[in-house]
N, C-alpha and C. Protein backbone atom coordinates (compact mmCIF):
# COMPACT_ATOMS: atom_id res chain seq x y z
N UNK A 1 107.37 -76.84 42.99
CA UNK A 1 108.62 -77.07 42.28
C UNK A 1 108.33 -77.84 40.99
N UNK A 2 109.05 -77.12 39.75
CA UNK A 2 108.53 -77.90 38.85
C UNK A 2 109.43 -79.21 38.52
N UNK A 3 109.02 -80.66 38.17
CA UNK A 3 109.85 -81.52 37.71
C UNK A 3 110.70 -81.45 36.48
N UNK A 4 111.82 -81.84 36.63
CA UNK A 4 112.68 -81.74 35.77
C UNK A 4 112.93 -83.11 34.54
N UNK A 5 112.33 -82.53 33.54
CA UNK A 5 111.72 -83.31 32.31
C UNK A 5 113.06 -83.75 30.99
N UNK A 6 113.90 -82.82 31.53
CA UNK A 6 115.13 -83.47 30.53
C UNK A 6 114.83 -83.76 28.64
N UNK A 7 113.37 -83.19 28.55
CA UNK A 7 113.22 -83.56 26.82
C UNK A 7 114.24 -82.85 25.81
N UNK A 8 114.65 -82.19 26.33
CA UNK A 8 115.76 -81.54 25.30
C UNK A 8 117.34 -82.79 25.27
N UNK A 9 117.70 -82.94 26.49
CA UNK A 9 118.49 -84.05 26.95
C UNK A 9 118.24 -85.39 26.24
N UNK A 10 117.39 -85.62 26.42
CA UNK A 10 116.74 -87.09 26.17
C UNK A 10 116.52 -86.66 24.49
N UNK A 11 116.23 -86.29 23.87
CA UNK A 11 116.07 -85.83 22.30
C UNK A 11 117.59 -85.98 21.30
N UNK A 12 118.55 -85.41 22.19
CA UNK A 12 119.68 -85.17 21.62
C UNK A 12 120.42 -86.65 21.72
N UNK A 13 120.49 -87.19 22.97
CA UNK A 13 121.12 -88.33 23.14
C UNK A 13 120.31 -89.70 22.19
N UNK A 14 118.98 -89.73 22.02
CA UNK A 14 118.41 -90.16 20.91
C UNK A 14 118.48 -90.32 19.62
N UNK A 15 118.94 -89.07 18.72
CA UNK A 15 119.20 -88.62 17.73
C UNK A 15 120.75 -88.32 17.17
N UNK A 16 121.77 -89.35 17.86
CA UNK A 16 123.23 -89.08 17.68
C UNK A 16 123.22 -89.86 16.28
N UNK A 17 122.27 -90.49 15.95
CA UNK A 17 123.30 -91.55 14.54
C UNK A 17 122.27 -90.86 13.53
N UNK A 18 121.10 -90.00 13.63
CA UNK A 18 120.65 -89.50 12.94
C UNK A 18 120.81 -88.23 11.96
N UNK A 19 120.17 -88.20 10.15
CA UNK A 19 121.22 -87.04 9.58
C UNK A 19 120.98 -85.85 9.96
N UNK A 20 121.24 -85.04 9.49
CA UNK A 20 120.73 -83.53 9.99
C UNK A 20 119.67 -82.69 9.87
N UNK A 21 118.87 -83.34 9.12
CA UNK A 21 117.29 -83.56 8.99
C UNK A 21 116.75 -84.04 9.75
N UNK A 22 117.20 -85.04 10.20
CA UNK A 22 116.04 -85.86 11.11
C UNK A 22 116.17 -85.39 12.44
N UNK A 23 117.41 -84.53 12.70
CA UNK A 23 117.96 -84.42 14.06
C UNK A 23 116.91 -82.85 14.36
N UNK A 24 117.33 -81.78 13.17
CA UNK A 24 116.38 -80.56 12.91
C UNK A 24 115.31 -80.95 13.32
N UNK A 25 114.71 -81.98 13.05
CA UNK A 25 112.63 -82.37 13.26
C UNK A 25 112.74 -82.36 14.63
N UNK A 26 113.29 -83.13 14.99
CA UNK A 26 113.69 -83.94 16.53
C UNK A 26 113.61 -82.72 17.47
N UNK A 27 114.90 -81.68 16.85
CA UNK A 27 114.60 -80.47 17.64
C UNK A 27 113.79 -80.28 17.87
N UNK A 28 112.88 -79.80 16.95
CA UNK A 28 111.70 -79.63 16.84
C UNK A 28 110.43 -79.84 17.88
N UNK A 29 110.47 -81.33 17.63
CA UNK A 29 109.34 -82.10 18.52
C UNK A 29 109.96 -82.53 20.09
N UNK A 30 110.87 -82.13 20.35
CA UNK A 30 111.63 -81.52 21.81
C UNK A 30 110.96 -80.18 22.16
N UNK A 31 111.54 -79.40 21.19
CA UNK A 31 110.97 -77.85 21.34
C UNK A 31 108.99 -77.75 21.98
N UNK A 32 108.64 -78.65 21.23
CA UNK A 32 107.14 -78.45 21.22
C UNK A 32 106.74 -79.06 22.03
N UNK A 33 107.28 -79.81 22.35
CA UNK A 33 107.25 -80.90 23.92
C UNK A 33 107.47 -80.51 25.27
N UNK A 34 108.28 -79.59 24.83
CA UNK A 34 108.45 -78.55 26.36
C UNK A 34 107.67 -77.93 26.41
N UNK A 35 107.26 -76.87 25.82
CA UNK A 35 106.71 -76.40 25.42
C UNK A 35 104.59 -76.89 25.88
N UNK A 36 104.70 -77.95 25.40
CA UNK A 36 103.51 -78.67 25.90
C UNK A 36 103.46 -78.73 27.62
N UNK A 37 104.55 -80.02 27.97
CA UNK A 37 105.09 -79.82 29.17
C UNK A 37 104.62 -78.10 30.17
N UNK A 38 105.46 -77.61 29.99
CA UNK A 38 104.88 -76.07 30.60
C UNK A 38 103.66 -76.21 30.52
N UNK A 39 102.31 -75.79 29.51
CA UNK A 39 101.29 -75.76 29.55
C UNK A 39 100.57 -76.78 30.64
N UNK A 40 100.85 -78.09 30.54
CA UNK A 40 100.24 -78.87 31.53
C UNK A 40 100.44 -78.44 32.94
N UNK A 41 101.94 -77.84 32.78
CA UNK A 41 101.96 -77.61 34.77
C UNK A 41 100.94 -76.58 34.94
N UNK A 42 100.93 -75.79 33.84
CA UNK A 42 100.31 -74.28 34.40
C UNK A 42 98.88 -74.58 34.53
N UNK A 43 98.34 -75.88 33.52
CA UNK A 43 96.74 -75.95 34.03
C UNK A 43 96.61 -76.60 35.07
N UNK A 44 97.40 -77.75 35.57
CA UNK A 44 97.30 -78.58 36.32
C UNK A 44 97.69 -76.88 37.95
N UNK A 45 98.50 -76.34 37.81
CA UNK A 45 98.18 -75.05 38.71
C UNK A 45 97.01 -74.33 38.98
N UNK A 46 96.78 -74.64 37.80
CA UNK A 46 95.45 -73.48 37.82
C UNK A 46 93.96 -74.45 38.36
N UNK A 47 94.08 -75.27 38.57
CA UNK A 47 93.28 -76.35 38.97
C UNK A 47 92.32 -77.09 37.95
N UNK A 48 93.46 -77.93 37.19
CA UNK A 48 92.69 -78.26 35.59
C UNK A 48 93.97 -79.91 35.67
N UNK A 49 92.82 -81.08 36.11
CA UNK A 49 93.93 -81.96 35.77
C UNK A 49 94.06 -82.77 34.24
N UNK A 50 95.07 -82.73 33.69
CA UNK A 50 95.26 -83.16 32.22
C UNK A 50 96.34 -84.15 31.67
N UNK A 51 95.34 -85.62 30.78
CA UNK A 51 95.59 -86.39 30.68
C UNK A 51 96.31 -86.36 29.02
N UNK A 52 97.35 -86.77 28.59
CA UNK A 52 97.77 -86.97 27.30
C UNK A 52 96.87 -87.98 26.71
N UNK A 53 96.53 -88.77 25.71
CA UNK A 53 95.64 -89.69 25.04
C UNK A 53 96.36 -89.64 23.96
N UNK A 54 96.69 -90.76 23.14
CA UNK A 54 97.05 -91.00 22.06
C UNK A 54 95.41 -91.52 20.84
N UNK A 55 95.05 -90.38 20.32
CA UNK A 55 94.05 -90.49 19.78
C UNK A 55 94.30 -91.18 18.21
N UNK A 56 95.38 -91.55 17.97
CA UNK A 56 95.84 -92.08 16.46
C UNK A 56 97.07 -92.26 16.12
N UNK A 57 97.43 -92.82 15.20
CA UNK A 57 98.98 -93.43 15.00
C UNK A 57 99.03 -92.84 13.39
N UNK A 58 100.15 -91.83 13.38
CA UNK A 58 100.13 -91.58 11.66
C UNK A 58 101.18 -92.50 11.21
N UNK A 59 101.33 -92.82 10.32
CA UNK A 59 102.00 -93.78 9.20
C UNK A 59 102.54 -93.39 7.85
N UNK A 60 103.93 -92.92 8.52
CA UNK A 60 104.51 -92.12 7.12
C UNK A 60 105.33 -92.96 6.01
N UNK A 61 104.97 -94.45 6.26
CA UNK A 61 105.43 -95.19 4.93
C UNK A 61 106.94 -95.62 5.59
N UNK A 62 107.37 -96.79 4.66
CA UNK A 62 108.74 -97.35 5.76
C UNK A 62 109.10 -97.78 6.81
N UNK A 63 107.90 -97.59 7.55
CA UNK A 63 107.77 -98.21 8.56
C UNK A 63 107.86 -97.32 9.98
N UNK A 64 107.87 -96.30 9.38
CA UNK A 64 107.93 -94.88 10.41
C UNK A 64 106.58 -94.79 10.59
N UNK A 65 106.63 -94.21 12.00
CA UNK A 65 105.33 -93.88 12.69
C UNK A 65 105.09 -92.90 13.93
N UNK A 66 104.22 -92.20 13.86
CA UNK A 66 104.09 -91.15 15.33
C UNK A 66 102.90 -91.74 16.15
N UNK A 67 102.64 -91.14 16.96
CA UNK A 67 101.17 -91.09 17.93
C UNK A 67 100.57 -89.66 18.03
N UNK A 68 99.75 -90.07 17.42
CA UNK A 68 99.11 -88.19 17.83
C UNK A 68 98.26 -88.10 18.99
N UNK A 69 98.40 -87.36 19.73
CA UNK A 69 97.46 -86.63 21.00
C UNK A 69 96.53 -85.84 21.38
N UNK A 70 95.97 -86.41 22.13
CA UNK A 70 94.30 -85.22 22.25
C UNK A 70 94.52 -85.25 23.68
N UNK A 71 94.00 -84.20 24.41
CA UNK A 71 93.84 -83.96 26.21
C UNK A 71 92.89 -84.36 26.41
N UNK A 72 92.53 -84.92 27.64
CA UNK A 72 91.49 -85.34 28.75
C UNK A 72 91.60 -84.13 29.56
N UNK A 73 90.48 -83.73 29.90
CA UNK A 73 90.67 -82.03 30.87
C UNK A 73 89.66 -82.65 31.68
N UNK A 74 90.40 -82.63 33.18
CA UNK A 74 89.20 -82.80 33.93
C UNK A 74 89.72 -81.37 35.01
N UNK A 75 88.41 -80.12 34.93
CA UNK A 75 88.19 -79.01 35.83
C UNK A 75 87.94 -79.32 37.13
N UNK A 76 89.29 -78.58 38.11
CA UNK A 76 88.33 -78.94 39.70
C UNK A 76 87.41 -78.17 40.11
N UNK A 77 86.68 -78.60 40.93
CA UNK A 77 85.66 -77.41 40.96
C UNK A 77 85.59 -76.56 42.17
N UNK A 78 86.54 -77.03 42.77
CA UNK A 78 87.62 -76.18 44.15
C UNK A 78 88.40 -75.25 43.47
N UNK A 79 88.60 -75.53 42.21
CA UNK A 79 89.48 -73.93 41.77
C UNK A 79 91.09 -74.76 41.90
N UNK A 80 92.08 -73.97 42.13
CA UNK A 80 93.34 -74.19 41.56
C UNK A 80 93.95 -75.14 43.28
N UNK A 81 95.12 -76.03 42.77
CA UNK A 81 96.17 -76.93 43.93
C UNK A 81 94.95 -78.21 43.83
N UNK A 82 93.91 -78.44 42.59
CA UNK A 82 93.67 -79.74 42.87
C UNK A 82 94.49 -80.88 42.51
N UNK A 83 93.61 -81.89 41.96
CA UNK A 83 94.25 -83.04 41.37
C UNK A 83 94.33 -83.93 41.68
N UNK A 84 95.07 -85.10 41.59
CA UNK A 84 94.88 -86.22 42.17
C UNK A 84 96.42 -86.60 43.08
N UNK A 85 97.53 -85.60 43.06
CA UNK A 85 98.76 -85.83 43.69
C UNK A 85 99.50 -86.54 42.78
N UNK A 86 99.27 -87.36 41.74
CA UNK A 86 100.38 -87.95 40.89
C UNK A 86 101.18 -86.93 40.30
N UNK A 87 102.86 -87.50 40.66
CA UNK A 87 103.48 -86.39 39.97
C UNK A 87 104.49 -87.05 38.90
């Protein structure tokens, strides 16, 4: 069963005082977040457990800022339903 991640939910309720630009991006990085999301279940299915890492912080001036991400892939070598059970 897959968990229910709410990033579209959680994006919108975030972005209520924001203009319509910033809300568009937001979509956006919701969209791509699910999007990510999916991918992890399907490796973590396929017997591939995978860690998010925040490999850097960009700095767009003003005081705005992201985290950018790189994966940790660790392959089981039993093949697929490994992992470590954290859900």
């Amino acid at each position: 069963m897959s968990p229910k991640t709410r990033v579209k939910e959680r994006a919108e309720e975030q972005s209520s005082a924001m203009t319509a630009d910033q809300q568009a991006v937001i979509r956006m990085v919701a969209n791509d977040l699910h999007r990510l999301n999916q991918s992890v279940m399907k490796a973590v299915e396929a017997g591939v457990s995978v860690e998010l890492v925040r490999s850097a912080r960009h700095h767009g001036g003003d005081g705005n800022w992201g985290d950018l991400l790189i994966p940790v892939v660790v392959a089981n070598a039993a093949g697929a339903g490994g992992g470590d059970g954290a859900a």
